[in-house]
N, C-alpha and C. Protein backbone atom coordinates (compact mmCIF):
# COMPACT_ATOMS: atom_id res chain seq x y z
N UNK A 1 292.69 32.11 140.49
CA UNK A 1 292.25 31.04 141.37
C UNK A 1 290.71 30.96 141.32
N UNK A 2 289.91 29.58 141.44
CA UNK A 2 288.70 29.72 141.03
C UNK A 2 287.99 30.08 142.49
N UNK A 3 288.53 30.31 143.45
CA UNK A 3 287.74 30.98 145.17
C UNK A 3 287.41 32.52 144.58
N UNK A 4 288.31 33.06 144.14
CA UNK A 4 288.47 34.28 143.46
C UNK A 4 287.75 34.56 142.40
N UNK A 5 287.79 33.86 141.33
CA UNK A 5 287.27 34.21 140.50
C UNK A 5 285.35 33.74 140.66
N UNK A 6 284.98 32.70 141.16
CA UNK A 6 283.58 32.91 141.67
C UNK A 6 282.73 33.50 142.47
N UNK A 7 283.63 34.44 143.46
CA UNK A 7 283.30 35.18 144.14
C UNK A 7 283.73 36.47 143.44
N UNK A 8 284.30 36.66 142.35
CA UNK A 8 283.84 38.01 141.41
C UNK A 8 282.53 37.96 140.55
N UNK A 9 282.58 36.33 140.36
CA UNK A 9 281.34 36.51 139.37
C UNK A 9 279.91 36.37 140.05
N UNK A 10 280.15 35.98 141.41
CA UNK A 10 279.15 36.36 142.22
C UNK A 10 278.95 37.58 142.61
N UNK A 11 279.55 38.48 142.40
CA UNK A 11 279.57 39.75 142.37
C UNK A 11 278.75 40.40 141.33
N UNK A 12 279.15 40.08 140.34
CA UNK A 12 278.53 40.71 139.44
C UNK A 12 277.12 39.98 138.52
N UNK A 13 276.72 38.96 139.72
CA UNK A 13 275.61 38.83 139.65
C UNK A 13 274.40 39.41 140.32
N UNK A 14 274.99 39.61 141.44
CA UNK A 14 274.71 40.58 142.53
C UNK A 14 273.68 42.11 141.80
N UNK A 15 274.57 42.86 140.85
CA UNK A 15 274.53 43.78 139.87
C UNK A 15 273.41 43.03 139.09
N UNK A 16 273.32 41.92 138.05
CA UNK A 16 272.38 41.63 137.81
C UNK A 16 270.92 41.42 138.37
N UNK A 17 271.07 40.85 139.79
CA UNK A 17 269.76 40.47 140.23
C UNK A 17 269.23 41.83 140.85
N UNK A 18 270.23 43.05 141.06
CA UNK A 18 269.76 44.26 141.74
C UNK A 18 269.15 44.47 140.44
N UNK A 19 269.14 44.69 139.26
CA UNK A 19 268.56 45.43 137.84
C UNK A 19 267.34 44.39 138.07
N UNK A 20 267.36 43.10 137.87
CA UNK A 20 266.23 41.73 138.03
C UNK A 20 265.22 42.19 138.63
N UNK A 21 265.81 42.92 139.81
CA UNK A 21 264.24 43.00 140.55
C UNK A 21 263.87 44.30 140.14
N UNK A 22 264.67 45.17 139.77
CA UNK A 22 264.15 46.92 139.51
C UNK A 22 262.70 46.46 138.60
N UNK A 23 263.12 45.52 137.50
CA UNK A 23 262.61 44.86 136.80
C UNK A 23 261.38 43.79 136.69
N UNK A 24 261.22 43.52 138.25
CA UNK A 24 260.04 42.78 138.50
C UNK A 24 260.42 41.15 138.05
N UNK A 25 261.39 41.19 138.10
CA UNK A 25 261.75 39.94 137.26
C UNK A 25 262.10 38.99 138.76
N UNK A 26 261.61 38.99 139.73
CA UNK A 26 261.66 38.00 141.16
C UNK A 26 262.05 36.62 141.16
N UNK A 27 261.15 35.86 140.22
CA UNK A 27 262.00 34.30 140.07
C UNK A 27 262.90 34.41 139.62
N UNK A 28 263.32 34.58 138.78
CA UNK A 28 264.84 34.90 138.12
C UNK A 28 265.96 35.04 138.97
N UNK A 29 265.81 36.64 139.51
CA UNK A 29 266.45 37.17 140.22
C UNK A 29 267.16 36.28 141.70
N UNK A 30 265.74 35.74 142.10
CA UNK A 30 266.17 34.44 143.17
C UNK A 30 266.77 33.61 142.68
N UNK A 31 266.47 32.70 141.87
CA UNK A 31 267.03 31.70 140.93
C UNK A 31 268.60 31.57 140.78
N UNK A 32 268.16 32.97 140.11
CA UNK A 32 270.04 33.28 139.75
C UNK A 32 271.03 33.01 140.83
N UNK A 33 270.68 34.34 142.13
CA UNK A 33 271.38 34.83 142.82
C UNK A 33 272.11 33.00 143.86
N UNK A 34 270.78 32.70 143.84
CA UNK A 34 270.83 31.57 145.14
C UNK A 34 271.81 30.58 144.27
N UNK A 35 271.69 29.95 143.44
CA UNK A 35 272.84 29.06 142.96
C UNK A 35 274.08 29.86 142.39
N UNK A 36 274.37 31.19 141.98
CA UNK A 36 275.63 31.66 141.59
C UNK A 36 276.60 31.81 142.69
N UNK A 37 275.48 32.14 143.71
CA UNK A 37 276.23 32.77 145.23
C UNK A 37 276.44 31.33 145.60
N UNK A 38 276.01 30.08 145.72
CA UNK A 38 276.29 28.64 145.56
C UNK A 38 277.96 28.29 145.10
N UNK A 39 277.97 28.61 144.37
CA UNK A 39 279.35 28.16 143.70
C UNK A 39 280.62 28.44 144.41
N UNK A 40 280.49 29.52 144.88
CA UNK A 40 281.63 29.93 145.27
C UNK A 40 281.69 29.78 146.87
N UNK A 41 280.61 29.43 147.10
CA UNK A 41 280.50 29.52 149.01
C UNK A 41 280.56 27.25 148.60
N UNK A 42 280.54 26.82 147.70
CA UNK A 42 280.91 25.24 147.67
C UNK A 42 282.20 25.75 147.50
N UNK A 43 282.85 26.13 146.93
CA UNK A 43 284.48 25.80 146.63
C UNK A 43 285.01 26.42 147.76
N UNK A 44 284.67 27.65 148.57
CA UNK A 44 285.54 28.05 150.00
C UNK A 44 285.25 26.72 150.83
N UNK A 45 284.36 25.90 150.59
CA UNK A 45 283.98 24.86 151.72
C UNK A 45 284.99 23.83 151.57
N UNK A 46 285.22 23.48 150.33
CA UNK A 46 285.69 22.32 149.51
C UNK A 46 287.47 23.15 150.44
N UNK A 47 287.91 23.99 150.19
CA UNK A 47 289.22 24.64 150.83
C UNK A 47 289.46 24.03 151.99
N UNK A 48 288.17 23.85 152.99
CA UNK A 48 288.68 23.76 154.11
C UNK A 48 287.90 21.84 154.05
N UNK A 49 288.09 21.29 153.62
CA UNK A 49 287.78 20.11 153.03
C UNK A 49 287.84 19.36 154.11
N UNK A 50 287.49 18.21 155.01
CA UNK A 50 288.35 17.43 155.66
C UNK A 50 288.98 15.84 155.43
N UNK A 51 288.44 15.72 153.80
CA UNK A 51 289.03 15.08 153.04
C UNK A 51 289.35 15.01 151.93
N UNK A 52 290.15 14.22 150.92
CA UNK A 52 289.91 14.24 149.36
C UNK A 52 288.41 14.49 149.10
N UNK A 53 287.76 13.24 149.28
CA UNK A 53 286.50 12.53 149.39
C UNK A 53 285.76 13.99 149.46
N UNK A 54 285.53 14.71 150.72
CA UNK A 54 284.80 16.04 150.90
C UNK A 54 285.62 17.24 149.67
N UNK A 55 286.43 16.89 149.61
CA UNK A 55 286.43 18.50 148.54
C UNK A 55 286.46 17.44 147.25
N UNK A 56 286.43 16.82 146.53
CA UNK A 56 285.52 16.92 145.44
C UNK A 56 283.95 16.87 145.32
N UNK A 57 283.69 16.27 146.24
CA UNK A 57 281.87 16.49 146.57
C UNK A 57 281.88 17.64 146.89
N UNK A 58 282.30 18.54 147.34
CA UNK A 58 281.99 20.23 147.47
C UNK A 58 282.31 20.77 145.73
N UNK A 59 283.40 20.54 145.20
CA UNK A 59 284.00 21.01 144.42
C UNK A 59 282.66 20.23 143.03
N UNK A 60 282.12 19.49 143.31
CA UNK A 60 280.85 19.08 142.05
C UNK A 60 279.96 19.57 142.62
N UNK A 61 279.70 19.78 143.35
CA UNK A 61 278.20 20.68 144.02
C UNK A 61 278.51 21.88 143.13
N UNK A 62 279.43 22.64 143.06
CA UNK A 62 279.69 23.89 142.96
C UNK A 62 279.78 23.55 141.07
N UNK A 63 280.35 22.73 141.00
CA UNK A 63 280.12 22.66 139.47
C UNK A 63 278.56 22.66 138.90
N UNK A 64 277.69 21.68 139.66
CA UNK A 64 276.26 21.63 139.73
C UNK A 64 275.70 22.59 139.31
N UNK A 65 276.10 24.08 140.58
CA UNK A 65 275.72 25.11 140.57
C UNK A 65 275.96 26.20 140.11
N UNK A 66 277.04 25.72 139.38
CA UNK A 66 277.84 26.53 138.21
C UNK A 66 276.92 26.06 136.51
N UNK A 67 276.45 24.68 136.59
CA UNK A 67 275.62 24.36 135.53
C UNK A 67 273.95 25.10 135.72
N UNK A 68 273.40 24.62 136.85
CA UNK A 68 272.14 25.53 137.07
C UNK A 68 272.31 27.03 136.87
N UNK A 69 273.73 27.83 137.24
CA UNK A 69 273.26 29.07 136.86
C UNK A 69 273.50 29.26 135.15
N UNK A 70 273.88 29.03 134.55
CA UNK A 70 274.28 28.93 133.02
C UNK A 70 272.76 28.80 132.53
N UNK A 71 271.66 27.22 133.33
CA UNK A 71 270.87 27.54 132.74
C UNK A 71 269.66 29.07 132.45
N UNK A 72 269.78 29.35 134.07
CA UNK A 72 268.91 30.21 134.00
C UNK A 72 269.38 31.61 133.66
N UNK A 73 270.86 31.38 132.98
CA UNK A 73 270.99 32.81 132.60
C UNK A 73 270.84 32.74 131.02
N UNK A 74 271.31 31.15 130.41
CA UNK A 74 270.75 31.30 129.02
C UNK A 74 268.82 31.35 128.87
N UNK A 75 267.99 31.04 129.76
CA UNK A 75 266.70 31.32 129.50
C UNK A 75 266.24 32.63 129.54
N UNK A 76 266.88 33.20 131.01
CA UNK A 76 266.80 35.24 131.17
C UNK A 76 267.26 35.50 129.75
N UNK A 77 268.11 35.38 129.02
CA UNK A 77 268.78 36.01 127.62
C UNK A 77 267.79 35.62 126.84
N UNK A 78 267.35 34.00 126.45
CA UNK A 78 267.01 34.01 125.24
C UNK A 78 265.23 34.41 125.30
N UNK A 79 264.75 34.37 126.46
CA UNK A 79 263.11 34.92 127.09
C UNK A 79 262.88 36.07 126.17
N UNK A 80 263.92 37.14 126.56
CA UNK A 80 263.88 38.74 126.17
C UNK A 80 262.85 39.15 127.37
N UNK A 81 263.20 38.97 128.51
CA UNK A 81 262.14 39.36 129.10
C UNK A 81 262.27 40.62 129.88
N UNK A 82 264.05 40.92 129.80
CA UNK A 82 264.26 42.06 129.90
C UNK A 82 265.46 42.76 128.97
N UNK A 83 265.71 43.96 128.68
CA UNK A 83 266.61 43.94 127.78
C UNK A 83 267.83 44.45 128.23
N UNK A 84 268.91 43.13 128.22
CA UNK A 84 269.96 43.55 128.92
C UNK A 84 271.20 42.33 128.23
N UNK A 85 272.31 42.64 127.87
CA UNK A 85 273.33 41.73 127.11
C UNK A 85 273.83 41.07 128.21
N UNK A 86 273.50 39.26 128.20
CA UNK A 86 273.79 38.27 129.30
C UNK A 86 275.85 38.06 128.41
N UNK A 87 276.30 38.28 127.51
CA UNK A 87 277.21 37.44 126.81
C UNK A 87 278.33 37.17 128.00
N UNK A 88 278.67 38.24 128.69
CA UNK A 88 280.02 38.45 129.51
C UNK A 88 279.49 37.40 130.47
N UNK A 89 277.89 37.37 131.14
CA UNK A 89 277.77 36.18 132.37
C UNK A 89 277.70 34.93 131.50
N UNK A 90 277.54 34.72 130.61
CA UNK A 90 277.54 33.20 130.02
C UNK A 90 278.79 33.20 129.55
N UNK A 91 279.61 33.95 129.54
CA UNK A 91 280.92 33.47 128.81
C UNK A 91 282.18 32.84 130.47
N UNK A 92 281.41 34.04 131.31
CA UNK A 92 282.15 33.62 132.38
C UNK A 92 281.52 32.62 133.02
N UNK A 93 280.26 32.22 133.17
CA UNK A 93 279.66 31.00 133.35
C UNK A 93 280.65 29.95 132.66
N UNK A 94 280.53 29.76 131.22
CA UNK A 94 280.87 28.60 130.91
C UNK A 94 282.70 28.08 131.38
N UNK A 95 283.22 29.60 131.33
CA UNK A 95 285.07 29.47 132.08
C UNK A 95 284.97 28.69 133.16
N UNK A 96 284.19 29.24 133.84
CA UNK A 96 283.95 28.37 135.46
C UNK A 96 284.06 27.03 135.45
N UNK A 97 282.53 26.78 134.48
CA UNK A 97 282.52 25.29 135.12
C UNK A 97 283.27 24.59 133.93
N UNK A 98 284.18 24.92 132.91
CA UNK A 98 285.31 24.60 132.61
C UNK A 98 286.45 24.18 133.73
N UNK A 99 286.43 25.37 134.28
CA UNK A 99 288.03 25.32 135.47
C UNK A 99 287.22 24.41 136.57
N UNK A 100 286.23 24.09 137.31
CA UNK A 100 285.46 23.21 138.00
C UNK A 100 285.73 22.01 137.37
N UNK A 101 285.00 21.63 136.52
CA UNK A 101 285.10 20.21 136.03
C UNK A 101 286.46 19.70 135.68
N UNK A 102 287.26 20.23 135.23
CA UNK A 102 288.54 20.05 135.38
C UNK A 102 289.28 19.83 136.69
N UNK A 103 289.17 20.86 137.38
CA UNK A 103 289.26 19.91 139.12
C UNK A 103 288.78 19.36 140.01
N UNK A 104 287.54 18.71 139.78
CA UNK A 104 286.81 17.49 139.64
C UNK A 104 287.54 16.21 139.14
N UNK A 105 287.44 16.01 137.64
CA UNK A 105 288.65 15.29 136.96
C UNK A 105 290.10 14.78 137.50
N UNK A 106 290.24 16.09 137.92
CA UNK A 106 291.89 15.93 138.12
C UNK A 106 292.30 15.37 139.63
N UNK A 107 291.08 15.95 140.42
CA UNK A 107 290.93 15.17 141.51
C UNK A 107 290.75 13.83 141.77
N UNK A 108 289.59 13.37 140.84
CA UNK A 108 289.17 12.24 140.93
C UNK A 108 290.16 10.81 140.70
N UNK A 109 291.16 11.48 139.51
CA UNK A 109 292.22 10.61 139.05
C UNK A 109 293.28 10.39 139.69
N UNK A 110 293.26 11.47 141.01
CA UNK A 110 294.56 11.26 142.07
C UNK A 110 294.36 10.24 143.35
N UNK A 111 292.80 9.96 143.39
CA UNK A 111 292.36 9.26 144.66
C UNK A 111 292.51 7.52 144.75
């Protein structure tokens, strides 16, 4: 389920931005944390929806913020500004806002 599964990968961004800052790496670390932790606190919202209308506008916010973190985790990777293998957060980045935009879509076509 994607409540679940963005709130694991907010998790283990969590793990990233704790290394981020060991690292001095502060914008980043904010950057990251504030739109990954985004995603998944839009789709618990979008749950309790009080319309179609409101949970796909929650449910594209969260896609939004599923695209903003992708970017700034492909710039942390390709920077080298610290040395650490991003592949597993960009691979689960891109699943996300796969399974997002898809229920976006699928929403949109039922209304």
């Amino acid at each position: 389920m994607i409540e679940e599964r963005s709130f694991q990968f907010a998790l283990k961004i969590i793990q990233l931005v704790k290394f981020l800052r060991e690292s001095k790496e502060y914008v980043f670390a904010d950057q990251i944390l504030r739109s990954a932790t985004s995603i998944g606190a839009n789709v618990a919202e979008a749950g309790a929806g009080q319309s179609k209308k409101d949970f796909i506008s929650k449910m594209a916010i969260a896609s939004k913020e599923a695209r903003e973190t992708r970017y700034w985790l492909r710039l942390l990777n390709e920077s080298d500004l610290v040395n650490i293998n991003l592949s597993s957060h960009l691979d689960e980045i891109n699943q996300i806002i796969k399974i997002l935009t898809k229920i976006v879509k699928t929403s949109q076509l039922k209304t």
